[in-house]
Structure formats: C-alpha cells, structure tokens
PDB file of N, CA and C in Angstrom:
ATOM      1  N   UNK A   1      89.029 101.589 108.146  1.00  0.00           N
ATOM      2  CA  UNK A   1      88.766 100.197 107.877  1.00  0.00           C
ATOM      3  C   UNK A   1      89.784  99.663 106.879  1.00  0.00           C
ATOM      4  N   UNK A   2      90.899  99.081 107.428  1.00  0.00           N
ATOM      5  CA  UNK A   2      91.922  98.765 106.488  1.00  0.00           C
ATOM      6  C   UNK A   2      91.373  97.641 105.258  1.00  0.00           C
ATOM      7  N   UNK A   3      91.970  97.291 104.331  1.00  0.00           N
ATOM      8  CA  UNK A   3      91.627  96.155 103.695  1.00  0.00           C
ATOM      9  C   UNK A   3      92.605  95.066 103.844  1.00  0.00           C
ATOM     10  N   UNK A   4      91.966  94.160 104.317  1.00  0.00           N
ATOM     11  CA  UNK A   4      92.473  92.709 104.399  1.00  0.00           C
ATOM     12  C   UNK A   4      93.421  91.586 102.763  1.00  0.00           C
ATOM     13  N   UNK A   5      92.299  91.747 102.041  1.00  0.00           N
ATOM     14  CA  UNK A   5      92.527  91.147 100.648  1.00  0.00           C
ATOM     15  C   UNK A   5      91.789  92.051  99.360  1.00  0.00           C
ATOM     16  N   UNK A   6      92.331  91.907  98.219  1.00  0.00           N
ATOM     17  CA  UNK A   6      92.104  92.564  97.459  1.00  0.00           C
ATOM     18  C   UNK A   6      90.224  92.598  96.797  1.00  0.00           C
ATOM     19  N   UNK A   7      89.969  91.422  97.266  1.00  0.00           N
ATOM     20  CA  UNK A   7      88.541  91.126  97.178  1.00  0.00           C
ATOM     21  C   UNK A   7      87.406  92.182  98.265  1.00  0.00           C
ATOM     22  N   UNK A   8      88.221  92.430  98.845  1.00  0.00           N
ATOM     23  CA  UNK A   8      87.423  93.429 100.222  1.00  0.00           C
ATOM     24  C   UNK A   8      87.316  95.247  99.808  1.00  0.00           C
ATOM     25  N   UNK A   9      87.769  95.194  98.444  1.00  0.00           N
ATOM     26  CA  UNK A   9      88.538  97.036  98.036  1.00  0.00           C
ATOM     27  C   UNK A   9      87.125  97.233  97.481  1.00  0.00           C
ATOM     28  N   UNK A  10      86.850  98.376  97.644  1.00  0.00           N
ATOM     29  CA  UNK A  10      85.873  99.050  96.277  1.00  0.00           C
ATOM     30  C   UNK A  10      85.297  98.495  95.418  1.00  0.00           C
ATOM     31  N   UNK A  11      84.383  98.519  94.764  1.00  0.00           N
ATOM     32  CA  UNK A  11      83.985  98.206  93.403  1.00  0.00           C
ATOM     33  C   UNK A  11      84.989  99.188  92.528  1.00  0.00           C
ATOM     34  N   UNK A  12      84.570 100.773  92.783  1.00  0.00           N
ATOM     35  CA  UNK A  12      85.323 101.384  92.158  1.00  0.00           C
ATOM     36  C   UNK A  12      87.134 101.260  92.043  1.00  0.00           C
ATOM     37  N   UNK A  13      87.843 100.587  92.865  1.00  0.00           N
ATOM     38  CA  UNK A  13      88.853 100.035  92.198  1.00  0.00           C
ATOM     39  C   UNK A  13      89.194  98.981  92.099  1.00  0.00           C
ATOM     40  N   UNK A  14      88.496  97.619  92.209  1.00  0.00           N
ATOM     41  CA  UNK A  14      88.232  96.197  91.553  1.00  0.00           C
ATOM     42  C   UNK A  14      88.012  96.088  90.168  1.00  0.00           C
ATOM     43  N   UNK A  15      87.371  97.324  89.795  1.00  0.00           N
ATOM     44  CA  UNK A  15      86.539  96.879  88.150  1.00  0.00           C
ATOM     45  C   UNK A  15      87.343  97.813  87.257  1.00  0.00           C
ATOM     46  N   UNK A  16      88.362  98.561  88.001  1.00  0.00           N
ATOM     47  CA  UNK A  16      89.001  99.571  86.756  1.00  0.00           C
ATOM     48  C   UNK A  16      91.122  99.018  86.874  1.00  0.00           C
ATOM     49  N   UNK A  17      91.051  98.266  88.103  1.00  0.00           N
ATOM     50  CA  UNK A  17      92.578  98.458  87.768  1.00  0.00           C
ATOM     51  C   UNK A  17      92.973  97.152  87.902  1.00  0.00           C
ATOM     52  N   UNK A  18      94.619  97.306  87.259  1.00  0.00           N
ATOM     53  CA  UNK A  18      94.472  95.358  87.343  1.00  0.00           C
ATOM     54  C   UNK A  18      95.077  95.204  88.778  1.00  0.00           C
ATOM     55  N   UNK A  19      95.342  93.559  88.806  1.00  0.00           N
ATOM     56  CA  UNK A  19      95.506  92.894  89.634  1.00  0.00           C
ATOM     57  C   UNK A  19      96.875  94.056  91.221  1.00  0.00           C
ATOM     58  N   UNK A  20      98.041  94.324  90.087  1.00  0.00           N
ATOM     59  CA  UNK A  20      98.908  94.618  90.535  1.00  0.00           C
ATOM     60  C   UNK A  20      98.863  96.145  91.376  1.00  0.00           C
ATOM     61  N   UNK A  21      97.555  97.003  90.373  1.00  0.00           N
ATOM     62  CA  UNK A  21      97.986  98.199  91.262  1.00  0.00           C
ATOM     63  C   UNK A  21      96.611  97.801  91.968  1.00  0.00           C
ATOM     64  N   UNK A  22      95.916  97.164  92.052  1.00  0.00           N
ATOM     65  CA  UNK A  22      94.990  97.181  93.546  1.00  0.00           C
ATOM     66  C   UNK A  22      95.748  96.620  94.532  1.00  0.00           C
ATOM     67  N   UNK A  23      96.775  95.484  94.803  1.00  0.00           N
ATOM     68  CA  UNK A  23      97.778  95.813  95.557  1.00  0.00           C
ATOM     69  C   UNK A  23      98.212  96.878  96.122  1.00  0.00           C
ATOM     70  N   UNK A  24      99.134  97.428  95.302  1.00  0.00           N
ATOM     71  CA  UNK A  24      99.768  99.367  95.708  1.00  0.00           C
ATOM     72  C   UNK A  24      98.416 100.403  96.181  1.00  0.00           C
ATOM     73  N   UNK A  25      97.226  99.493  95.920  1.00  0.00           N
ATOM     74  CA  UNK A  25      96.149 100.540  96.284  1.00  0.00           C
ATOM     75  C   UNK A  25      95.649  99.968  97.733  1.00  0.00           C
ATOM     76  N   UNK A  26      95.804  98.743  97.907  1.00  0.00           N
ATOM     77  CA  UNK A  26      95.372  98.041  99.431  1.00  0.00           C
ATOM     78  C   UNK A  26      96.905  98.628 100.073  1.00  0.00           C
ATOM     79  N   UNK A  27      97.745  98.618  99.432  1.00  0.00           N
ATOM     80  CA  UNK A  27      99.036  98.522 100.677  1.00  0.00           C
ATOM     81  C   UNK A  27      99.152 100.142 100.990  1.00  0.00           C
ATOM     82  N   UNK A  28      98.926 101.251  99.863  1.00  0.00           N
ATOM     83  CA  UNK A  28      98.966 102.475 100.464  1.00  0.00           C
ATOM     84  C   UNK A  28      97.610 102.992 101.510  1.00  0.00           C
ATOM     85  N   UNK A  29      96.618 101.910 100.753  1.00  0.00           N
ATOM     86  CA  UNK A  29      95.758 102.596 101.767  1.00  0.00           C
ATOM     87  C   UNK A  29      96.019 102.346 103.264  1.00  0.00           C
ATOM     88  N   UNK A  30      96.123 100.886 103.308  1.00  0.00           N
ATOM     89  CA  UNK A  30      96.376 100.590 104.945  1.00  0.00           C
ATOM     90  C   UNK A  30      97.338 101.390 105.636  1.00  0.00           C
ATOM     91  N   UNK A  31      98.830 101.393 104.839  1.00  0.00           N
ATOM     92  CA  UNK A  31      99.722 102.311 105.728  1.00  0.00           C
ATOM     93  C   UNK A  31      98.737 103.727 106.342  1.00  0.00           C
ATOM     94  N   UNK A  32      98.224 104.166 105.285  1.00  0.00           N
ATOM     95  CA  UNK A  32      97.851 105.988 105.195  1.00  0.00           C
ATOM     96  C   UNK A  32      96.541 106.126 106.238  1.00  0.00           C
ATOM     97  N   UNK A  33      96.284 104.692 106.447  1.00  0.00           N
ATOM     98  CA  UNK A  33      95.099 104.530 107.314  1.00  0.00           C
ATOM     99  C   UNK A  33      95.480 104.872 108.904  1.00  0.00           C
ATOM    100  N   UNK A  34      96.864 104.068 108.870  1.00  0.00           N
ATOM    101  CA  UNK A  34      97.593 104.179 110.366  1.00  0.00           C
ATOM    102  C   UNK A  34      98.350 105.233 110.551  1.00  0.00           C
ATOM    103  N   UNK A  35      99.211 105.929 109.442  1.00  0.00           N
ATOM    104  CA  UNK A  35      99.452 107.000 109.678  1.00  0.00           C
ATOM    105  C   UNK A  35      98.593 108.062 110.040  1.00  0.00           C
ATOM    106  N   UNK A  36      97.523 108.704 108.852  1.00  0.00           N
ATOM    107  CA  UNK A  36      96.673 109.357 109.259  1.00  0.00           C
ATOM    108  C   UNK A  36      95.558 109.634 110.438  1.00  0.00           C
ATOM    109  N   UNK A  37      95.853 108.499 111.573  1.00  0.00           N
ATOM    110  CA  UNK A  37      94.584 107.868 112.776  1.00  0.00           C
ATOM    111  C   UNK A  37      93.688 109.225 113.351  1.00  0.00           C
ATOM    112  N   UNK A  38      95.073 110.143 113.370  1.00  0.00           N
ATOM    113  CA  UNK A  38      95.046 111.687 114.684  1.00  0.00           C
ATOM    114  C   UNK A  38      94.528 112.504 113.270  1.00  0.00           C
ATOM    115  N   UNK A  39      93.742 112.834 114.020  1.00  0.00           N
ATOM    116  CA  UNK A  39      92.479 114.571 113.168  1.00  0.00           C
ATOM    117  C   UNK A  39      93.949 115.206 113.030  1.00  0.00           C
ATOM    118  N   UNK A  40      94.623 115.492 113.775  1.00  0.00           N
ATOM    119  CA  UNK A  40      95.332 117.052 114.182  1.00  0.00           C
ATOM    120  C   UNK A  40      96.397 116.653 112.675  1.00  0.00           C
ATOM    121  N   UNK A  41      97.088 115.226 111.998  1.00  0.00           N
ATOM    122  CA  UNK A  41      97.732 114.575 111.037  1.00  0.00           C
ATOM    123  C   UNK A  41      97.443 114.823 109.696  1.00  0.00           C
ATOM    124  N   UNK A  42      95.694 115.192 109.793  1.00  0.00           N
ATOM    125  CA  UNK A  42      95.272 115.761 108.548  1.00  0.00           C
ATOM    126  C   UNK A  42      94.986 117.080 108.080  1.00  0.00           C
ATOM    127  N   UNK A  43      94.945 117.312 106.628  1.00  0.00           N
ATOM    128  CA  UNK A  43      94.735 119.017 106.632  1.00  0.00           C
ATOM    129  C   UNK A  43      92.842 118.836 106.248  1.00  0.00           C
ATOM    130  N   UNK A  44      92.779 120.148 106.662  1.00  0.00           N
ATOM    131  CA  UNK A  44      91.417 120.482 106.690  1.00  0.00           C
ATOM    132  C   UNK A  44      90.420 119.485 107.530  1.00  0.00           C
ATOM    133  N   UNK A  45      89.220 119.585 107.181  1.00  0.00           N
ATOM    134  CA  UNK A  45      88.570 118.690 107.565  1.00  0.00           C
ATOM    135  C   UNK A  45      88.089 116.972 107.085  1.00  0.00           C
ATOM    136  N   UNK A  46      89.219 116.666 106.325  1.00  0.00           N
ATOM    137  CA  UNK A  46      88.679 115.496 105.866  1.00  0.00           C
ATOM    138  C   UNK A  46      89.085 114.135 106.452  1.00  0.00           C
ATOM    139  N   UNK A  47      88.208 112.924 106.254  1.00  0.00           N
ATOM    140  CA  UNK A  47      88.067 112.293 107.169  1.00  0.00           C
ATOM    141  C   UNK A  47      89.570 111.059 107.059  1.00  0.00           C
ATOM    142  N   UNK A  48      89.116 110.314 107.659  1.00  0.00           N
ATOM    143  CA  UNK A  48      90.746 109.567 108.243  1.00  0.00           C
ATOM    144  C   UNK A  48      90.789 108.795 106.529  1.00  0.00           C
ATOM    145  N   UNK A  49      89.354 108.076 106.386  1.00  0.00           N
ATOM    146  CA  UNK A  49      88.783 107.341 105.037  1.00  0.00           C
ATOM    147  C   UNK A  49      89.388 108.241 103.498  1.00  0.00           C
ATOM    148  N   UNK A  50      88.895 109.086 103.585  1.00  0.00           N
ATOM    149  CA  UNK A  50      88.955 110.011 102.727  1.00  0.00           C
ATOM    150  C   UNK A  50      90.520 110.201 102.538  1.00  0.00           C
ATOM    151  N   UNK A  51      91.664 110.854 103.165  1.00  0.00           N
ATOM    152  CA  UNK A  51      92.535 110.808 103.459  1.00  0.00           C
ATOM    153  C   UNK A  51      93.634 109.619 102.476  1.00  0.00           C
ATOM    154  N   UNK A  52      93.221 108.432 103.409  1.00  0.00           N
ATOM    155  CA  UNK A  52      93.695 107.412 102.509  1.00  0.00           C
ATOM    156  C   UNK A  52      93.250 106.741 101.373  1.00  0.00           C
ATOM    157  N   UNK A  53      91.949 107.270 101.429  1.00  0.00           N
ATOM    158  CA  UNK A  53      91.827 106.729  99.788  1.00  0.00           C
ATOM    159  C   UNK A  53      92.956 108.078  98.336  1.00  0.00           C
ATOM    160  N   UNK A  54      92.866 108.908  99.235  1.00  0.00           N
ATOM    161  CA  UNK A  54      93.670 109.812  98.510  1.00  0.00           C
ATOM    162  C   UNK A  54      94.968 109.337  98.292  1.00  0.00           C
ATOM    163  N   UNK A  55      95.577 108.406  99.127  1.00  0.00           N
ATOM    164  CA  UNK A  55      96.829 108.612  99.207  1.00  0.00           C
ATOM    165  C   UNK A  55      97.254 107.199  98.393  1.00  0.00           C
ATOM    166  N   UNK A  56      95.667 106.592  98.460  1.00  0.00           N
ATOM    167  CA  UNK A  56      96.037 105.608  97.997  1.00  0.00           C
ATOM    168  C   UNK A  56      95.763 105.254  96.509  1.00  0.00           C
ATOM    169  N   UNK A  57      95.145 106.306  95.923  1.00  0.00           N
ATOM    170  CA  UNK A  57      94.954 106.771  94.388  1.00  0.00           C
ATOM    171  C   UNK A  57      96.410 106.954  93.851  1.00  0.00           C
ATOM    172  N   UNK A  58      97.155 108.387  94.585  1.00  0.00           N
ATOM    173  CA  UNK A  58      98.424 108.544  94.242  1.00  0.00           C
ATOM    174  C   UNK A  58      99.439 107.867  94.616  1.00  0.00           C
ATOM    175  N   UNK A  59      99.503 106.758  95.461  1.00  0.00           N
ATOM    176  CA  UNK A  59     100.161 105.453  95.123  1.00  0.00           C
ATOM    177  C   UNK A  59      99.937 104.966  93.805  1.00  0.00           C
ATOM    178  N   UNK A  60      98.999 104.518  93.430  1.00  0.00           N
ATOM    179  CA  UNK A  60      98.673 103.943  92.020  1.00  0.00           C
ATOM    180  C   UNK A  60      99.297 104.644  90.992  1.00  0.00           C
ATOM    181  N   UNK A  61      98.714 106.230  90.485  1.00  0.00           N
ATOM    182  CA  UNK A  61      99.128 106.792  89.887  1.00  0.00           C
ATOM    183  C   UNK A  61     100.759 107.131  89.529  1.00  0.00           C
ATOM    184  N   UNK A  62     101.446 106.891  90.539  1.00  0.00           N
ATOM    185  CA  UNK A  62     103.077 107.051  90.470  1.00  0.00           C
ATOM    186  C   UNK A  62     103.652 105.559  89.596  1.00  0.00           C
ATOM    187  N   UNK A  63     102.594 104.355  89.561  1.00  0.00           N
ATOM    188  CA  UNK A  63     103.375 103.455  88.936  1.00  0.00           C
ATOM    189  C   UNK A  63     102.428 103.453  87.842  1.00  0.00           C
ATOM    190  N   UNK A  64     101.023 103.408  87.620  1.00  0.00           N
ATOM    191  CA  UNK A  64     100.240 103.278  86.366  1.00  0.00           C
ATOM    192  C   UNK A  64     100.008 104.929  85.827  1.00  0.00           C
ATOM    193  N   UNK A  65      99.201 105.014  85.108  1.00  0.00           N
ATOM    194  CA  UNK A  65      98.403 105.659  84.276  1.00  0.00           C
ATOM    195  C   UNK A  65      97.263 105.260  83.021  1.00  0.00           C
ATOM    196  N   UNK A  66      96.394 105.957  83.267  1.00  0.00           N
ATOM    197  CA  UNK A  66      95.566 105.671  82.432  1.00  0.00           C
ATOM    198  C   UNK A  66      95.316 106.015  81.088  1.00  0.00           C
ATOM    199  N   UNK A  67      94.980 104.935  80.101  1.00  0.00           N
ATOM    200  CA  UNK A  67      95.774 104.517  78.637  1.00  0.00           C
ATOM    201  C   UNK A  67      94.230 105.208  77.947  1.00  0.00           C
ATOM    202  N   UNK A  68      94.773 105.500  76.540  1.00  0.00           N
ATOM    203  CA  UNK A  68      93.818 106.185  75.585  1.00  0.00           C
ATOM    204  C   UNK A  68      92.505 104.873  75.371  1.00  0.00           C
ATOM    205  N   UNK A  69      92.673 103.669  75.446  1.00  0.00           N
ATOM    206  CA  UNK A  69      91.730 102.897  76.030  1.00  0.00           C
ATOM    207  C   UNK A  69      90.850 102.550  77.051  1.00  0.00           C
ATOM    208  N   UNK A  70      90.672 103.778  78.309  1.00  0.00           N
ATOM    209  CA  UNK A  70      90.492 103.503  79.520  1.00  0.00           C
ATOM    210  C   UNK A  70      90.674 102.666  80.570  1.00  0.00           C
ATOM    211  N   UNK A  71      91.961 101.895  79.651  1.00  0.00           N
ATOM    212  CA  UNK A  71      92.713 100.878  80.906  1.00  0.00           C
ATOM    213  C   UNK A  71      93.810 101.668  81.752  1.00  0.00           C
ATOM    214  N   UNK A  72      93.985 101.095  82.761  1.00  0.00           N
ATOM    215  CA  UNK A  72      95.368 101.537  83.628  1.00  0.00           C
ATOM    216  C   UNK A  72      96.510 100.561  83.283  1.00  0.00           C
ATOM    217  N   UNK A  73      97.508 101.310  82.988  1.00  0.00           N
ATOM    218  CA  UNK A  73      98.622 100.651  82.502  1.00  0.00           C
ATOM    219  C   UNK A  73      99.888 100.876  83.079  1.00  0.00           C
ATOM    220  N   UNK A  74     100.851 100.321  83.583  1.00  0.00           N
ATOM    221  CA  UNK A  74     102.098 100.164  84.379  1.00  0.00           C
ATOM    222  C   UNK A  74     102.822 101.364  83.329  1.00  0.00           C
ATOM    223  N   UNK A  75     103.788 102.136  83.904  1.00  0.00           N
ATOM    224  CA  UNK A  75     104.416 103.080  83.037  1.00  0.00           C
ATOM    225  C   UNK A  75     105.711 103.036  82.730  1.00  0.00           C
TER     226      UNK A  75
END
C-alpha cells in the first residue's frame, strides 16, 4: 500500500520525524514497495509491507539521526 501524501504515513512516523525525512520515508517506502512486489526478491519470510518499511527506516537514518533530545535531526 504505497503512500500517496505524507498525511497517509503512520502515526508512528508522523509524530516522531520532521517534515523532511517523512518525505525520504514516503519516497523510500514506495520505491521498496515496487521493487520488493516478488516473495522470491525478499529474504526470509517477511512480508512485501514489512520489507519496505525497513528500507524505508534506513532511508531516513542515512540522512537524520536521533538527537540526545529524542528529536530526529538532519546530520
């Protein structure tokens, strides 16, 4: 289920990251959504969802990190 607009993502990443990496978090997920479509594309058993939310965490993580304040911060 790709995301359309940033209003359509998670709670869990609406309420923790700013504006910019829920972007990098809608745009990796969708790619990782279409890449990942085929079972045989993924390792183990996890699901197509699962998959890209993974991929779309470590999108985020390569440009933010999270600050001794529990904000996410551009690096």
């Amino acid at each position: 289920m790709p995301y359309r607009s940033r209003s359509s993502l998670p709670d869990s990443v609406t309420n923790v990251l700013p504006a910019h990496a829920q972007d990098i978090y809608k745009e990796a997920f969708n790619s990782a959504w279409d890449e990942y479509k085929e079972k045989k594309d993924r390792r183990g058993d996890e699901s197509r969802e699962e998959v890209a939310h993974k991929v779309a965490w470590s999108a985020v993580k390569s440009k933010y990190q999270k600050g001794d304040d529990d904000k996410w911060h551009q690096k």
